[in-house]
PDB file of N, CA and C in Angstrom:
ATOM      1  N   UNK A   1     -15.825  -1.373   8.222  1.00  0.00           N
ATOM      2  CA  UNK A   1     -14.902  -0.678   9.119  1.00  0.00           C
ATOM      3  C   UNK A   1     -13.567  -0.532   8.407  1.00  0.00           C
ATOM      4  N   UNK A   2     -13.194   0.606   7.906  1.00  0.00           N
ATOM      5  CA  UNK A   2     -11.656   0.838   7.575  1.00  0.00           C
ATOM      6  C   UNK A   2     -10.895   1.219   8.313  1.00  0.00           C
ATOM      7  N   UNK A   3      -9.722   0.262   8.160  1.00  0.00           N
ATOM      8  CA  UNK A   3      -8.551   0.191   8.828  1.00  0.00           C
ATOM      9  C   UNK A   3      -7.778   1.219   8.733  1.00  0.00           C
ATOM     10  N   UNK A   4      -6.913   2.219   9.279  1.00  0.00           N
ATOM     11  CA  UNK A   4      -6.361   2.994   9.203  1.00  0.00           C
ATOM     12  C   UNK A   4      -4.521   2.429   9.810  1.00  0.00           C
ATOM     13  N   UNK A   5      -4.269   1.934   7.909  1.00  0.00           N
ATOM     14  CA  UNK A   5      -2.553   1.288   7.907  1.00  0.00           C
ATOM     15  C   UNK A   5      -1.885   2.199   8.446  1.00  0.00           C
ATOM     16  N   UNK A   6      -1.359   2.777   9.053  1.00  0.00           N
ATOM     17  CA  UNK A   6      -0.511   3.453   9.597  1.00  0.00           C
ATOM     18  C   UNK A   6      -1.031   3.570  10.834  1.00  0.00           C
ATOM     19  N   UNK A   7      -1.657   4.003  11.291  1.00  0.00           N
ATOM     20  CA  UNK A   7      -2.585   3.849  12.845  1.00  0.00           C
ATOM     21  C   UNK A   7      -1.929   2.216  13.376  1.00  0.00           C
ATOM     22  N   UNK A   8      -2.053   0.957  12.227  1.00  0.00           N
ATOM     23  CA  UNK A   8      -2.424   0.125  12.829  1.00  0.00           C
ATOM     24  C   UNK A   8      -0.232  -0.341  12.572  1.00  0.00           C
ATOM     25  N   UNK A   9      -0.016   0.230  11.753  1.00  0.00           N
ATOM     26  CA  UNK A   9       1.393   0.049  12.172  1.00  0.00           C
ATOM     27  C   UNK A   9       2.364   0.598  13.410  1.00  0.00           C
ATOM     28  N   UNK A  10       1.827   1.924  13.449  1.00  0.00           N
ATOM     29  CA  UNK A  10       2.127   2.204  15.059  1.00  0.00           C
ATOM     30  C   UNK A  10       1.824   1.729  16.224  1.00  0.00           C
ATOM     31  N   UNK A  11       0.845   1.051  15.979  1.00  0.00           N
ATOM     32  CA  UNK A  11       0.608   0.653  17.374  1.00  0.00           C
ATOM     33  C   UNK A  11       0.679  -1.162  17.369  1.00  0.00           C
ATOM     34  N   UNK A  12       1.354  -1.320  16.235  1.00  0.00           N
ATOM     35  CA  UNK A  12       2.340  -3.213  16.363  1.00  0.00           C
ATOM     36  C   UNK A  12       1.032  -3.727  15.507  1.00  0.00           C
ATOM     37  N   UNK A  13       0.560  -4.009  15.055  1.00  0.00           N
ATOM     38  CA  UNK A  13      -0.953  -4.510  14.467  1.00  0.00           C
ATOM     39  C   UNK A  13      -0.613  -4.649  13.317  1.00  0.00           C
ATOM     40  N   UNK A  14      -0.521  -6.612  13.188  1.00  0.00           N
ATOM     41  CA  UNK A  14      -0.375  -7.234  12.110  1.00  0.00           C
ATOM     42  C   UNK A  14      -1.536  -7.205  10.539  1.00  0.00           C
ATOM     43  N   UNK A  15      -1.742  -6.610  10.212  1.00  0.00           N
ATOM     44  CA  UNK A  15      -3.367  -6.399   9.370  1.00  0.00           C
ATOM     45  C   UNK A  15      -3.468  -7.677   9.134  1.00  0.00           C
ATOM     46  N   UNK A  16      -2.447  -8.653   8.606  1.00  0.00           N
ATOM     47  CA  UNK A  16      -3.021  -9.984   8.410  1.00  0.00           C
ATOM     48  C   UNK A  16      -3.721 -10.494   9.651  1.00  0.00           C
ATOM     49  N   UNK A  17      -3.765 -10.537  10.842  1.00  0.00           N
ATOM     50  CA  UNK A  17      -4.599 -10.780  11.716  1.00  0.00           C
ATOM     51  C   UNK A  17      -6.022 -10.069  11.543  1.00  0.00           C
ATOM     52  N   UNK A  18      -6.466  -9.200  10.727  1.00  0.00           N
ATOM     53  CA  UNK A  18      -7.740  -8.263  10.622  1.00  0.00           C
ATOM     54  C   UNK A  18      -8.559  -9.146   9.864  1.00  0.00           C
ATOM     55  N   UNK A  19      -9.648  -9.297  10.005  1.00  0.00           N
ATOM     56  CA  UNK A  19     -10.635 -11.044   8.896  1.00  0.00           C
ATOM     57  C   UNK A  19     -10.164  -9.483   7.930  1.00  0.00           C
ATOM     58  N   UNK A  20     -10.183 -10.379   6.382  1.00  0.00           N
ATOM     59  CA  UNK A  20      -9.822  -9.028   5.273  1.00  0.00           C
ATOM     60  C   UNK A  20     -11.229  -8.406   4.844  1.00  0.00           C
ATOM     61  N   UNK A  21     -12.545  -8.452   5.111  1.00  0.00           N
ATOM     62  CA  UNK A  21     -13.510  -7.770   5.001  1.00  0.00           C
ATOM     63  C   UNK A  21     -13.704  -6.516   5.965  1.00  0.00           C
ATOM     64  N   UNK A  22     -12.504  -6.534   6.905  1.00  0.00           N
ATOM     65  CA  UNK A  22     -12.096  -5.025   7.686  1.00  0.00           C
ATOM     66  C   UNK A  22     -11.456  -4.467   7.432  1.00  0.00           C
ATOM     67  N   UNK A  23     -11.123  -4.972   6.903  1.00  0.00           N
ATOM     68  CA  UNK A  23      -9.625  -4.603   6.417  1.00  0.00           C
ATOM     69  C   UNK A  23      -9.045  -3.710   4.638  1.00  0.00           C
ATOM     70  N   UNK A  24     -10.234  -3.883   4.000  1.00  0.00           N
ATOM     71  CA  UNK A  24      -9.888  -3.442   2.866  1.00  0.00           C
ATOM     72  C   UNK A  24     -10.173  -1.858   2.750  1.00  0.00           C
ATOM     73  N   UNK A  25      -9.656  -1.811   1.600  1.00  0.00           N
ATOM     74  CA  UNK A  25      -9.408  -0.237   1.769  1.00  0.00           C
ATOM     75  C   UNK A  25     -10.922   0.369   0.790  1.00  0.00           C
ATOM     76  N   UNK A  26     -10.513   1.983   0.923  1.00  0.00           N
ATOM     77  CA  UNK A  26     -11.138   2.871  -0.172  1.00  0.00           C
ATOM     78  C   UNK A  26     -11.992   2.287  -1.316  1.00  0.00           C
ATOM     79  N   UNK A  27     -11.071   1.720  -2.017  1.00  0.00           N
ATOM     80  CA  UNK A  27     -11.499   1.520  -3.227  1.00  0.00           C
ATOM     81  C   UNK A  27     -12.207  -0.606  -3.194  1.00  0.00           C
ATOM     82  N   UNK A  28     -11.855  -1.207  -2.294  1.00  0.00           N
ATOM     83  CA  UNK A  28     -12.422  -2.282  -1.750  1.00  0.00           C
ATOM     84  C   UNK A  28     -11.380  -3.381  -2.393  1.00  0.00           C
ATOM     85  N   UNK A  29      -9.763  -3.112  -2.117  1.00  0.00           N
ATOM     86  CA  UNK A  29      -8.949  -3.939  -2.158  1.00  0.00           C
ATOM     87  C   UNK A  29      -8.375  -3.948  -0.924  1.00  0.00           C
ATOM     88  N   UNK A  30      -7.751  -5.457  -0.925  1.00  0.00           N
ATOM     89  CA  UNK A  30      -7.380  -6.025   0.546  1.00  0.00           C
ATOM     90  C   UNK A  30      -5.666  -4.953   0.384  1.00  0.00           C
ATOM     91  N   UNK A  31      -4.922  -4.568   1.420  1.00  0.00           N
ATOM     92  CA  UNK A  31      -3.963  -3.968   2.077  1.00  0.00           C
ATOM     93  C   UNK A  31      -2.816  -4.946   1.507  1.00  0.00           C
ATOM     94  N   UNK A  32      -3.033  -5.864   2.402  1.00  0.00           N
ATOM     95  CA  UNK A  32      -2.073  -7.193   2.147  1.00  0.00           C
ATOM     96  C   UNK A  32      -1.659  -7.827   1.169  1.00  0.00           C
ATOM     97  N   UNK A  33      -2.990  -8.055   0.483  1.00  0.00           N
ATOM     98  CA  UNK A  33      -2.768  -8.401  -0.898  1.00  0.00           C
ATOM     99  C   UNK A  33      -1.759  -7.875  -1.962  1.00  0.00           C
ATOM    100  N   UNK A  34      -2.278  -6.261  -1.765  1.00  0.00           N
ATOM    101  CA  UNK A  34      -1.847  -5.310  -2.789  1.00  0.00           C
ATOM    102  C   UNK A  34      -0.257  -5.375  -2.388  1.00  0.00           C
ATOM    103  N   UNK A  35      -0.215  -5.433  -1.323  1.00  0.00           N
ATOM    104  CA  UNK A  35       1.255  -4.710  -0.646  1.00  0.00           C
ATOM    105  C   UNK A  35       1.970  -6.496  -0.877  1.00  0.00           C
ATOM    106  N   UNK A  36       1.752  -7.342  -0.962  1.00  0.00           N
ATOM    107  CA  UNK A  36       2.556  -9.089  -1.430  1.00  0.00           C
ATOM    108  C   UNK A  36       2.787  -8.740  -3.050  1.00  0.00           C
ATOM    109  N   UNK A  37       1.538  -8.321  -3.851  1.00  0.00           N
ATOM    110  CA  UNK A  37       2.039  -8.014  -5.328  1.00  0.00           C
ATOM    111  C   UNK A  37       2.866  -6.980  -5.475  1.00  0.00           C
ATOM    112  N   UNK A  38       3.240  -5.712  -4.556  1.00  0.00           N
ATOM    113  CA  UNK A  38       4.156  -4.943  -5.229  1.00  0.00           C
ATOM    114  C   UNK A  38       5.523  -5.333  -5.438  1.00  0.00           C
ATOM    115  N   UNK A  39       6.247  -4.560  -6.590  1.00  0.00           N
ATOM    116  CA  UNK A  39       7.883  -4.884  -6.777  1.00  0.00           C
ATOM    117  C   UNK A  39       8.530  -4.624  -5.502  1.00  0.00           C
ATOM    118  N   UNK A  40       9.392  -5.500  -5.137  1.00  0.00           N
ATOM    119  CA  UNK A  40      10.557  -5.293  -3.822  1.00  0.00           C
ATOM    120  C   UNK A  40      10.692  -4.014  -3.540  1.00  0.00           C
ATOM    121  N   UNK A  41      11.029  -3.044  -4.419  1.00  0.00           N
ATOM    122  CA  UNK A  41      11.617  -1.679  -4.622  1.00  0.00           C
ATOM    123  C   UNK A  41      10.064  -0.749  -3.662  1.00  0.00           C
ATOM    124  N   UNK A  42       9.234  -0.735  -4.068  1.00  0.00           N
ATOM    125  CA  UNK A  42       7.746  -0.296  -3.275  1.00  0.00           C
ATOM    126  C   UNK A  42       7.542  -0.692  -1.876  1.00  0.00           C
ATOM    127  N   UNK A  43       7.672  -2.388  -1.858  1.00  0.00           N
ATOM    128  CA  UNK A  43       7.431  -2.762  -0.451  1.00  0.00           C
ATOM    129  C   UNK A  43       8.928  -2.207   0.615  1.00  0.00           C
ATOM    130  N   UNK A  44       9.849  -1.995  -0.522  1.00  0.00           N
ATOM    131  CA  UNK A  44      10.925  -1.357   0.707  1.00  0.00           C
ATOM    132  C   UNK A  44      10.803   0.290   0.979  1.00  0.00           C
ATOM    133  N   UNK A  45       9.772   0.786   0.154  1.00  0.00           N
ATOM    134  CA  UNK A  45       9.906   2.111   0.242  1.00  0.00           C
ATOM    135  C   UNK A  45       8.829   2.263   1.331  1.00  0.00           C
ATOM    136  N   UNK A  46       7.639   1.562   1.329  1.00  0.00           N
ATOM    137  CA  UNK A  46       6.256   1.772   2.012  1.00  0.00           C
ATOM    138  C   UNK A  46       6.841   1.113   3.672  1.00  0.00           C
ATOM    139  N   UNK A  47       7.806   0.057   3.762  1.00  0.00           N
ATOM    140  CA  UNK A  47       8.589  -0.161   4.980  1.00  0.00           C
ATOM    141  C   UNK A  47       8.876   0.614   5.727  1.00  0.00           C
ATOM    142  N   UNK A  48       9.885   1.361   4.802  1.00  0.00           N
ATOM    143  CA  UNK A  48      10.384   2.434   5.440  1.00  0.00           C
ATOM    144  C   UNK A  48       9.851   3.729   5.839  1.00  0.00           C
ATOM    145  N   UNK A  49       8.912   3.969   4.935  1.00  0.00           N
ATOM    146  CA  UNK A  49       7.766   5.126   4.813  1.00  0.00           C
ATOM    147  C   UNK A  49       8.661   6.148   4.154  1.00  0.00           C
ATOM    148  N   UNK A  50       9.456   5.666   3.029  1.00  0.00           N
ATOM    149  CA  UNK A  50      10.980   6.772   2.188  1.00  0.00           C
ATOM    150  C   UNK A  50       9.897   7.286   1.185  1.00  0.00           C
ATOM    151  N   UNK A  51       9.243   8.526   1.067  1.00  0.00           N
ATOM    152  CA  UNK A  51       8.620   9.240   0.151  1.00  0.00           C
ATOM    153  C   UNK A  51       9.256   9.174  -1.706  1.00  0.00           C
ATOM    154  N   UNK A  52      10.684   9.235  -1.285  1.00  0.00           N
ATOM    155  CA  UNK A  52      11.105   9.801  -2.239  1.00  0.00           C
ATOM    156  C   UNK A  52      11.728   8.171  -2.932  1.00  0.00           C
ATOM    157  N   UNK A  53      12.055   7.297  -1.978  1.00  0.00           N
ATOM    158  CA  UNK A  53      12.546   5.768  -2.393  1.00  0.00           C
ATOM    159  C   UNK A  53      11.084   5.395  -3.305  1.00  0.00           C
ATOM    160  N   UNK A  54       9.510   5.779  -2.854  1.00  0.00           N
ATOM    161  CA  UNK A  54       8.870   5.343  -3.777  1.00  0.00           C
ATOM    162  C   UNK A  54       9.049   5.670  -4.627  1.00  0.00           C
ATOM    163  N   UNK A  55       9.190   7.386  -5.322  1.00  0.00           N
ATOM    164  CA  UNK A  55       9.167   8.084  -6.058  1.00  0.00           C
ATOM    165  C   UNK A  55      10.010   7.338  -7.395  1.00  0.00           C
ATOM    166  N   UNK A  56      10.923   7.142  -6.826  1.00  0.00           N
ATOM    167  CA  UNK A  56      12.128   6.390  -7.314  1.00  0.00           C
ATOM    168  C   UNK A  56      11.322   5.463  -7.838  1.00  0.00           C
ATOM    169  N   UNK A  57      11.605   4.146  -7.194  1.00  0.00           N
ATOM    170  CA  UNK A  57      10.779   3.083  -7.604  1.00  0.00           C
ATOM    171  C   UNK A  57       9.958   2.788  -8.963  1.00  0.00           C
ATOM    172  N   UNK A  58       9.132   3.752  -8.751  1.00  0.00           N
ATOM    173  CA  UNK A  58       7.898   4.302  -9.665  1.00  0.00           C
ATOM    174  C   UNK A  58       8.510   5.208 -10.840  1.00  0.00           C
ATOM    175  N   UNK A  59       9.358   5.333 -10.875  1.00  0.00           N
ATOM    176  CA  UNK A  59      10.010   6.180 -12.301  1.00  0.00           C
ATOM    177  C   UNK A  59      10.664   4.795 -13.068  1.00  0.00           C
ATOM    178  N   UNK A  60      11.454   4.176 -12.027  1.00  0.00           N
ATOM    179  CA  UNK A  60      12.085   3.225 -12.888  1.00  0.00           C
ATOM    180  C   UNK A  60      11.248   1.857 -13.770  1.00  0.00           C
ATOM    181  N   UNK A  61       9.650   2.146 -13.663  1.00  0.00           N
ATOM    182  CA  UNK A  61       8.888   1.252 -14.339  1.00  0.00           C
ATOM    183  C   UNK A  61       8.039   1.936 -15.018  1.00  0.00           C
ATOM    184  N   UNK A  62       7.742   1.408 -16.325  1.00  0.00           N
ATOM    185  CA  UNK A  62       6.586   1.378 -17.218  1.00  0.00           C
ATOM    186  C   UNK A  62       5.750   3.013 -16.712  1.00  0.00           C
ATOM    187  N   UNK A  63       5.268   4.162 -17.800  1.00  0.00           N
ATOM    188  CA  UNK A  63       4.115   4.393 -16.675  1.00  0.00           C
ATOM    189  C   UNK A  63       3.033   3.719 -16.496  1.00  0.00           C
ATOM    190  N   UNK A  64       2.437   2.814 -17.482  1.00  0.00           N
ATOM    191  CA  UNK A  64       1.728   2.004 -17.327  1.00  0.00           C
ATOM    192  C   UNK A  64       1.947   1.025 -15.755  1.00  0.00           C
ATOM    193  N   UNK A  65       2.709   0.830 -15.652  1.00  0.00           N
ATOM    194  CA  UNK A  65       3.072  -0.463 -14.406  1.00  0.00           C
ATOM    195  C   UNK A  65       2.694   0.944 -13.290  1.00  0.00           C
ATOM    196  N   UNK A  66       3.332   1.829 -13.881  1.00  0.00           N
ATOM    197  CA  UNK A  66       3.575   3.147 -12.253  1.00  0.00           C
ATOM    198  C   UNK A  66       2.075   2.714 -11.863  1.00  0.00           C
ATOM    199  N   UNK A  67       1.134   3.801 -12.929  1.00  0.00           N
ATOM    200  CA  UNK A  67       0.027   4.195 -12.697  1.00  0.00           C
ATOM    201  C   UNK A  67      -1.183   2.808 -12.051  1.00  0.00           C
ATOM    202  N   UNK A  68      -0.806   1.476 -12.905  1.00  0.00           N
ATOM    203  CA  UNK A  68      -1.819   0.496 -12.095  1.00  0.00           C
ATOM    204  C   UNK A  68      -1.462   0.283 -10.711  1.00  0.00           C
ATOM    205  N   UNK A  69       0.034   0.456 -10.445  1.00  0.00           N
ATOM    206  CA  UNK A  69       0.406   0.002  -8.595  1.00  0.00           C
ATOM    207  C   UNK A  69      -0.131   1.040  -7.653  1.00  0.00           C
ATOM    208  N   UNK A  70       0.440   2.307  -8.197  1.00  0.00           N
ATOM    209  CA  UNK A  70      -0.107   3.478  -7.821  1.00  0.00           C
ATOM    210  C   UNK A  70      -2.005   3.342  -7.324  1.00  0.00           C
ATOM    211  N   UNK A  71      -2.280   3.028  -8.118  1.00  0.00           N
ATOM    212  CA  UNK A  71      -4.087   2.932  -8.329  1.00  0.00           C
ATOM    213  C   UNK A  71      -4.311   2.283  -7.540  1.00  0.00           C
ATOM    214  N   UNK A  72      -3.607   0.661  -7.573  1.00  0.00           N
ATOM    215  CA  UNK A  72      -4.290  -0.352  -6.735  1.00  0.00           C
ATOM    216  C   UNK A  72      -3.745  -0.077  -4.693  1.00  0.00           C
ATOM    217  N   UNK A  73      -2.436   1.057  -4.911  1.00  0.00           N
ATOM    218  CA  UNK A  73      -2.126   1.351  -3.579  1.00  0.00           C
ATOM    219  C   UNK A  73      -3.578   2.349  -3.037  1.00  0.00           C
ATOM    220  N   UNK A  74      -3.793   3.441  -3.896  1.00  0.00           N
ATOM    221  CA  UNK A  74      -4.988   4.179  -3.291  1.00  0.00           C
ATOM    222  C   UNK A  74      -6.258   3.113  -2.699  1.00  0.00           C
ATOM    223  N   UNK A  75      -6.486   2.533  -4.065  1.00  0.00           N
ATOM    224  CA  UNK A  75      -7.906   1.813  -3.525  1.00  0.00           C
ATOM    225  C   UNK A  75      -7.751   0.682  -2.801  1.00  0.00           C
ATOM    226  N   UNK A  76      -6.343   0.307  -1.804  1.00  0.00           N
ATOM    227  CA  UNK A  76      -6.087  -0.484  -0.985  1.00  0.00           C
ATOM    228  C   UNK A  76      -5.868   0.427   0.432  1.00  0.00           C
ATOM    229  N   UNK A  77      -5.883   1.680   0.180  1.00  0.00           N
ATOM    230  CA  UNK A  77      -5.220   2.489   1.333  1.00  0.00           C
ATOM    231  C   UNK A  77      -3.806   2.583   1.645  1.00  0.00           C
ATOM    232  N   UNK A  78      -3.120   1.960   0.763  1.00  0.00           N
ATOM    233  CA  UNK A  78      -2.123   2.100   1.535  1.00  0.00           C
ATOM    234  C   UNK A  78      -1.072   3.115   0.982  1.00  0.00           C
ATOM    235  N   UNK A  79      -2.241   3.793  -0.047  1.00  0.00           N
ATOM    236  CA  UNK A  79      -1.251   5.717  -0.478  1.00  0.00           C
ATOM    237  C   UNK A  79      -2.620   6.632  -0.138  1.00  0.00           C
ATOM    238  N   UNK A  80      -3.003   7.452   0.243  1.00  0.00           N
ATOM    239  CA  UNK A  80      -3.938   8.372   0.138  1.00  0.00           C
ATOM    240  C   UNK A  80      -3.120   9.595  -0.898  1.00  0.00           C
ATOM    241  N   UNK A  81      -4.307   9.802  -1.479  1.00  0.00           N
ATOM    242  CA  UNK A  81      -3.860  10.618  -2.666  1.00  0.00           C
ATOM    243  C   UNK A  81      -3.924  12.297  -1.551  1.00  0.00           C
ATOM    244  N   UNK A  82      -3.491  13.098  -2.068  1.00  0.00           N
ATOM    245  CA  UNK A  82      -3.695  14.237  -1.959  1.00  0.00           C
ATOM    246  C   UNK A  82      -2.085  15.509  -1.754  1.00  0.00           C
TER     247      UNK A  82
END
């Protein structure tokens, strides 16, 4: 069953309360997880839902660093690509 993070942020829904085998995303990484390892600068952008604060974020590191956070956000759900 995938969780739909934003669904479950609107409506107050802690994902850490979800057992994490519901909880993981797309690519079959946990939400939570991914989102405790990102840099401060990401978890304040994905807070806020600031498009362009990620954007930011993500320039000011490595592209190497961009592209693995980036990756591990898709296959956690918590970026859908498109």
């Amino acid at each position: 069953k995938e969780i739909d993070e934003e669904r479950a942020m609107e409506e107050g829904v802690d994902l850490a309360d979800i057992p994490r085998e519901d909880r993981l995303g797309p690519g079959g990484l946990d939400p939570v997880e991914v989102f405790d390892s990102l840099p401060a600068s990401m978890q304040e952008a994905f807070e806020s839902r600031n498009t362009d604060q990620l954007k930011k974020a993500l320039m000011e590191m490595s592209p190497e660093d961009a592209e693995r956070h980036l990756k591990r956000c898709v296959d956690s759900g918590l970026w859908n690509e498109g």
